[in-house]
Protein backbone atom coordinates (compact mmCIF):
# COMPACT_ATOMS: atom_id res chain seq x y z
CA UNK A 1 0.00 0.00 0.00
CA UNK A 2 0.99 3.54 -1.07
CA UNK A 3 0.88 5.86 1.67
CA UNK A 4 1.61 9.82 1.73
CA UNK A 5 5.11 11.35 3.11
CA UNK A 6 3.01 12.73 5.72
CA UNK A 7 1.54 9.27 6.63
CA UNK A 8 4.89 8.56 6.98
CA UNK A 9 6.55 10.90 8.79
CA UNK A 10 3.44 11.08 11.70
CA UNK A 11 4.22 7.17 11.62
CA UNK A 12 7.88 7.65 12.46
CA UNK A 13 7.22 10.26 15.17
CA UNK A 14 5.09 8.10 16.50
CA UNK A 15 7.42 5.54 17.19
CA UNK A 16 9.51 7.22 18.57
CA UNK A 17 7.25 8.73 20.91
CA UNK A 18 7.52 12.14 19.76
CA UNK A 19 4.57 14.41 18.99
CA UNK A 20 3.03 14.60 15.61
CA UNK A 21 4.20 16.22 12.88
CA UNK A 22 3.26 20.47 12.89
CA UNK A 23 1.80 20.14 9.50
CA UNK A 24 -0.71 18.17 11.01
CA UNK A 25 -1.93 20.79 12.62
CA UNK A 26 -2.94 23.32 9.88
CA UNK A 27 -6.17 24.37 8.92
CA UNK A 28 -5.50 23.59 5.37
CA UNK A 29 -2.20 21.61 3.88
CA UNK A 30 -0.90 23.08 1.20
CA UNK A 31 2.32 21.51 0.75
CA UNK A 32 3.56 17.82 1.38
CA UNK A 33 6.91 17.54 3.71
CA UNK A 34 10.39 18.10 2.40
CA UNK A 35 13.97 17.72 3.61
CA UNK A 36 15.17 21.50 4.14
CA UNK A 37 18.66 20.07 4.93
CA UNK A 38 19.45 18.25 1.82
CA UNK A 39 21.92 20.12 -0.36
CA UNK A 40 19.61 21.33 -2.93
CA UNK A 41 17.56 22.96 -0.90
CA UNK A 42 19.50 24.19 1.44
CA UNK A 43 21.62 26.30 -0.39
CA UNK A 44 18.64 28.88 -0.64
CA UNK A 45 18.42 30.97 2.28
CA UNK A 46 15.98 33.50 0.56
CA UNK A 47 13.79 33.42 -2.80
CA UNK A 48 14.93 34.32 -6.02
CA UNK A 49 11.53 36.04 -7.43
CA UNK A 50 9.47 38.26 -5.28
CA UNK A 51 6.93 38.02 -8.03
CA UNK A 52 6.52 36.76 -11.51
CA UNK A 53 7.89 38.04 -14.75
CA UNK A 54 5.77 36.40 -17.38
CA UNK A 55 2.27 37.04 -18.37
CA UNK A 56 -0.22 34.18 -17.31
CA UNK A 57 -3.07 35.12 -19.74
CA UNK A 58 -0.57 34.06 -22.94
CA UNK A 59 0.03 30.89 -21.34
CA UNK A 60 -3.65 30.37 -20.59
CA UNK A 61 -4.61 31.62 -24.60
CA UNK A 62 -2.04 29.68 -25.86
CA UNK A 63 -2.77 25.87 -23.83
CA UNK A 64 -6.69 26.62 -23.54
CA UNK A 65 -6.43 25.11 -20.03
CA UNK A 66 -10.12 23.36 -18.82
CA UNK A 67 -11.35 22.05 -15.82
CA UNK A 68 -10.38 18.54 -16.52
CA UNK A 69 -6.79 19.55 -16.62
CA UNK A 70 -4.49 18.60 -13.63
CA UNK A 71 -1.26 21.32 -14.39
CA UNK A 72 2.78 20.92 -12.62
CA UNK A 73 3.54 24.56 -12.59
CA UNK A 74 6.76 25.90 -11.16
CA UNK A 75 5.98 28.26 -8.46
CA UNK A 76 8.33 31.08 -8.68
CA UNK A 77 6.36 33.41 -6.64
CA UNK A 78 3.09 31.92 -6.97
CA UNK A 79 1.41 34.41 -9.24
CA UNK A 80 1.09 32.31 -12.20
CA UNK A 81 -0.23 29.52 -10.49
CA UNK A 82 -2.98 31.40 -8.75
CA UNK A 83 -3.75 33.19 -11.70
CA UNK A 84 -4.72 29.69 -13.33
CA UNK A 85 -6.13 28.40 -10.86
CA UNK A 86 -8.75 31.66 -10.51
CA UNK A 87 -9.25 32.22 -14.47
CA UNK A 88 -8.89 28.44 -15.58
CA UNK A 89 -9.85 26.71 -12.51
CA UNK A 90 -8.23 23.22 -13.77
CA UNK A 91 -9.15 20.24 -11.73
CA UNK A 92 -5.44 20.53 -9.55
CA UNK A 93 -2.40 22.45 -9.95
CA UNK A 94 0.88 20.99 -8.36
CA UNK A 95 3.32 23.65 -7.82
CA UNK A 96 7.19 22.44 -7.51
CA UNK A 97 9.94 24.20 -6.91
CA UNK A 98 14.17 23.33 -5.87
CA UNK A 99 13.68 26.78 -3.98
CA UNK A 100 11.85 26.19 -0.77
CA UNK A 101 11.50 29.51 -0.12
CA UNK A 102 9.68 30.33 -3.51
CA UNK A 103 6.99 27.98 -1.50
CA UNK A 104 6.92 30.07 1.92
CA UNK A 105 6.02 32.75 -0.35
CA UNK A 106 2.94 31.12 -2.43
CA UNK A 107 2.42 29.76 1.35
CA UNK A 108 2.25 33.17 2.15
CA UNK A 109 -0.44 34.45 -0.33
CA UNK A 110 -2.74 31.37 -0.06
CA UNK A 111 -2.89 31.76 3.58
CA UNK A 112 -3.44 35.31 2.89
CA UNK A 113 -6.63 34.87 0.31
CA UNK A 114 -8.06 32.28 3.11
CA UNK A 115 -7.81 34.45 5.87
CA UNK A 116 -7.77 38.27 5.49
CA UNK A 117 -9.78 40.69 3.72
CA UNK A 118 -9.19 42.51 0.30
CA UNK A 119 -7.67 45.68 1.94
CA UNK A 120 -4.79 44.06 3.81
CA UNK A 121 -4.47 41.50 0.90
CA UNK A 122 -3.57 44.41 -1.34
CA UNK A 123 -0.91 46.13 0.92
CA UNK A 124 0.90 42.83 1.60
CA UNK A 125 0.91 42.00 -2.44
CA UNK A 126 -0.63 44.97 -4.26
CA UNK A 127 2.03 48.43 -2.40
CA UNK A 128 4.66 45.22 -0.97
CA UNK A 129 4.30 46.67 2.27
CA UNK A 130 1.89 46.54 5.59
CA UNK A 131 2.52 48.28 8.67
CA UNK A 132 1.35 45.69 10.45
CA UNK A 133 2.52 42.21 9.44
CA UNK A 134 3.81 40.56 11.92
CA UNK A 135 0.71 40.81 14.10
CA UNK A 136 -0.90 39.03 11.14
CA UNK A 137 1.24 36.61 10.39
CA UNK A 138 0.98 35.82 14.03
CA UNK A 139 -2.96 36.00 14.55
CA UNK A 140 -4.48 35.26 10.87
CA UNK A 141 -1.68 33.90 8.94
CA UNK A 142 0.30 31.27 11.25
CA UNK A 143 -2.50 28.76 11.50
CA UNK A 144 -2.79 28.28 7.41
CA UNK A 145 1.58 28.12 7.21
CA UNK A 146 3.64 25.08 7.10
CA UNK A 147 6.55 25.31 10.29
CA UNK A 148 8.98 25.75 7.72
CA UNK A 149 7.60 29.22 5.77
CA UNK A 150 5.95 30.49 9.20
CA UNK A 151 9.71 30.09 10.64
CA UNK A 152 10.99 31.71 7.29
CA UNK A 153 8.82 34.83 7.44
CA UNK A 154 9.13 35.09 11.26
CA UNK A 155 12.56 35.58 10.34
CA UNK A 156 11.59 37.93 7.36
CA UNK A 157 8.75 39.99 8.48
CA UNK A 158 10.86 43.47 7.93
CA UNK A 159 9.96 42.73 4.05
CA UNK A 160 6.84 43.84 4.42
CA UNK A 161 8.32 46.79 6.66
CA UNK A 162 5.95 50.34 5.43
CA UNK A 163 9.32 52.05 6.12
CA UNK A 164 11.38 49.88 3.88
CA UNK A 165 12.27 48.73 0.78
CA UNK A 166 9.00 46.20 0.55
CA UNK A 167 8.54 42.87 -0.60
CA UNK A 168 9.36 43.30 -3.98
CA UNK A 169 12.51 45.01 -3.71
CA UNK A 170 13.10 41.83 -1.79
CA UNK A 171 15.06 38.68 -2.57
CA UNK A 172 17.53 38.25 -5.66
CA UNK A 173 15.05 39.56 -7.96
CA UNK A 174 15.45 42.96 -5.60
CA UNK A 175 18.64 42.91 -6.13
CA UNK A 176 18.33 42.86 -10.09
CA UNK A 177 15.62 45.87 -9.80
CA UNK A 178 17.99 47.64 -7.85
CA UNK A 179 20.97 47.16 -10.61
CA UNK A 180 19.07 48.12 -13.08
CA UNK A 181 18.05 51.42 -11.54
CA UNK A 182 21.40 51.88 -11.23
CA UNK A 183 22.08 51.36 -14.27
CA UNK A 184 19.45 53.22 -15.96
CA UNK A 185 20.71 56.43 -13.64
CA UNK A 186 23.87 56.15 -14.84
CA UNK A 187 23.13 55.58 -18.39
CA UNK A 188 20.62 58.74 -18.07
CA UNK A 189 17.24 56.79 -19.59
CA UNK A 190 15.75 56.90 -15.94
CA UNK A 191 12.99 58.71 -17.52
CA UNK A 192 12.75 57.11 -20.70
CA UNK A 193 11.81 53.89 -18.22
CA UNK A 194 9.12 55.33 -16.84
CA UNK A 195 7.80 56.49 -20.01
CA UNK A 196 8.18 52.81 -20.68
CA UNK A 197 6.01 51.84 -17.96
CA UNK A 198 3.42 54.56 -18.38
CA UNK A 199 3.15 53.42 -22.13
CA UNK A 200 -0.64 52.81 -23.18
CA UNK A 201 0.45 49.90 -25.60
CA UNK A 202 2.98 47.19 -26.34
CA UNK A 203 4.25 48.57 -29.50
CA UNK A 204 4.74 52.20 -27.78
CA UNK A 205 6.81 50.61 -24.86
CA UNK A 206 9.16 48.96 -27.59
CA UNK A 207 9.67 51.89 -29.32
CA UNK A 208 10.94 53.85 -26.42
CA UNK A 209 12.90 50.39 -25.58
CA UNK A 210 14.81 50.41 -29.13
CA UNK A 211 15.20 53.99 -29.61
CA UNK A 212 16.69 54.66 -25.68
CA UNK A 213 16.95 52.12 -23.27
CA UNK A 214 18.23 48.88 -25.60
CA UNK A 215 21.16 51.49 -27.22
CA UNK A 216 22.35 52.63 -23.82
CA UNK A 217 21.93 49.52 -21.70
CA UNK A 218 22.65 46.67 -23.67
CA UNK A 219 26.28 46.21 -22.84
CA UNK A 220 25.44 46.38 -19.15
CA UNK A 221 22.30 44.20 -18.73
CA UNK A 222 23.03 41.40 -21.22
CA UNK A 223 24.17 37.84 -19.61
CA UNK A 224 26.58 37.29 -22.36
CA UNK A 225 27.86 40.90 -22.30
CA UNK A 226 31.80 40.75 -21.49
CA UNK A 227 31.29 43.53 -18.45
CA UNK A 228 27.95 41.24 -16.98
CA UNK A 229 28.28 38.41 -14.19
CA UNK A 230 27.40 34.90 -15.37
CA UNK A 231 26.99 34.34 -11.79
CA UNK A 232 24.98 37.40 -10.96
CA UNK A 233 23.08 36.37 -14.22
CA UNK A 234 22.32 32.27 -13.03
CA UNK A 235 21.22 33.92 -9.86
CA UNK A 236 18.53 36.26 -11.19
CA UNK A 237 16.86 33.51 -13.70
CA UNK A 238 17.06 30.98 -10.72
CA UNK A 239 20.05 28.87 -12.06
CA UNK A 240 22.59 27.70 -9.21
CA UNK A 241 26.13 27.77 -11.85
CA UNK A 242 27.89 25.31 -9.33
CA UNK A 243 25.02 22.91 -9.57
CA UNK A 244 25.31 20.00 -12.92
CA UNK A 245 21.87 20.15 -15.27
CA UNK A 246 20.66 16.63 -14.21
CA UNK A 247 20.50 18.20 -10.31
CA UNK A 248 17.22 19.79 -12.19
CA UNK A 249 15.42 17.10 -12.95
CA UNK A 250 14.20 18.89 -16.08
CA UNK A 251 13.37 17.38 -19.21
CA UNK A 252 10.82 18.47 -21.94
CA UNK A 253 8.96 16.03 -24.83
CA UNK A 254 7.84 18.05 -27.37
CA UNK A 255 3.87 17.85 -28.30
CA UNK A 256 3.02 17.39 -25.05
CA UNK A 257 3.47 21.12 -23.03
CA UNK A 258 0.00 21.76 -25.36
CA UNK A 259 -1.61 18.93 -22.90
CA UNK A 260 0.21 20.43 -19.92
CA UNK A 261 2.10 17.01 -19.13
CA UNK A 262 5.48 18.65 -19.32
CA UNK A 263 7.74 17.80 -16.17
CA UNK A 264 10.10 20.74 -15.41
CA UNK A 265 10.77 20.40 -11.70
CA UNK A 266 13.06 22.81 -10.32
């Protein structure tokens, strides 16, 4: 007989006379158990995306998801995956990820959508910042968390700090943002960005992109640019360079992404 991790693991406690396992005490399990000490994982101390880059509505044109599909979806920072799962609404979605704390964060916003209301949903993930987090991880948030991500944002509740940076100036992705402001200073096309971002339409935003920002920042931003960091590059797309390809577990058949039974597990 096949029996869950978490069967498992409550068995083994057991045994040894020791209490049950914590995530059998949340309201709602979101995640099955990992190892946080095996070398994969541990090597991330913080997530790499505060929040995701691509576009969920082209996937969701493009693989005309139903509700008899079951979807793996890496989590990143959970955005994708919650946008499918609201729009879409497929039968399950199984989020994986070799970045445990890219989990404590999709932890974080499913707990949130379960258990506070719209207006402090939309500081914690809409402005990146509440003045008053910790008392809600504490009183709303703790009893829908795993023991792992409730440790992890007990230890990083200043990301949500009103007087800081914010959550998505947080993590390696923060770190990219914060180059490229940098960058975009120096170069002088600080405006030209923002004309980017206040752009009414694709084809406006590229203009400004080729005619400014691509000429002047090119040779700084580019991962294969001589003057770039091939590390500081693996670390921003979520690549670890010390770590060999088949550590990924990724592989790809073509014809079948269209029927969403792709296996890319980070």
């Amino acid at each position: 007989m096949i029996h869950s991790k978490a069967y498992d693991q409550a068995i083994i406690n057991l045994e040894a006379n020791l209490p049950l396992p914590s995530f059998l005490y949340q309201h709602r399990l979101w995640r099955i158990p990992y190892d946080p000490k095996r070398k994969k994982h541990a090597q991330f101390t913080n997530y790499i995306y505060a929040f995701t880059w691509e576009d969920p509505r082209e996937d969701q044109l493009i693989l005309n998801i139903t509700p008899d599909d079951v979807m793996l979806v890496i989590s990143s920072a959970g955005d994708n995956a919650l946008s499918y799962a609201i729009s879409s609404q497929p039968s399950r979605i199984h989020c994986v990820d070799l970045n445990p704390c890219q989990n404590h964060l999709l932890e974080l916003k499913l707990a949130a959508l379960v258990s506070l209301p719209h207006q402090d949903i939309w500081q914690l993930f809409g402005l990146g910042r509440h003045p008053n987090f910790r008392q809600l991880l504490d009183e709303k948030l703790s009893p829908h968390l795993s023991s792992h991500a409730l440790q992890f944002w007990v230890h990083n509740a200043n990301n949500f700090d009103a007087r800081g940076k914010g959550l998505y100036e947080s993590g390696y992705s923060g770190w990219a943002l914060r180059l490229a402001r940098w960058v975009f200073g120096v170069m002088g096309v600080s405006d030209d960005v923002k004309r980017m971002c206040e752009a009414a339409t694709v084809d406006e935003q590229f203009e400004i992109y080729e005619a400014k920002v691509s000429i002047s920042c090119s040779p700084y931003l580019h991962p294969d640019s001589p003057s770039s960091s091939t590390s500081l590059a693996c670390e921003i797309i979520g690549c670890q360079p010390h770590l060999p390809l088949e550590d990924f577990g990724c592989t790809y058949q073509p014809g079948l992404y269209r029927n969403l039974s792709m296996t890319n597990d980070r």
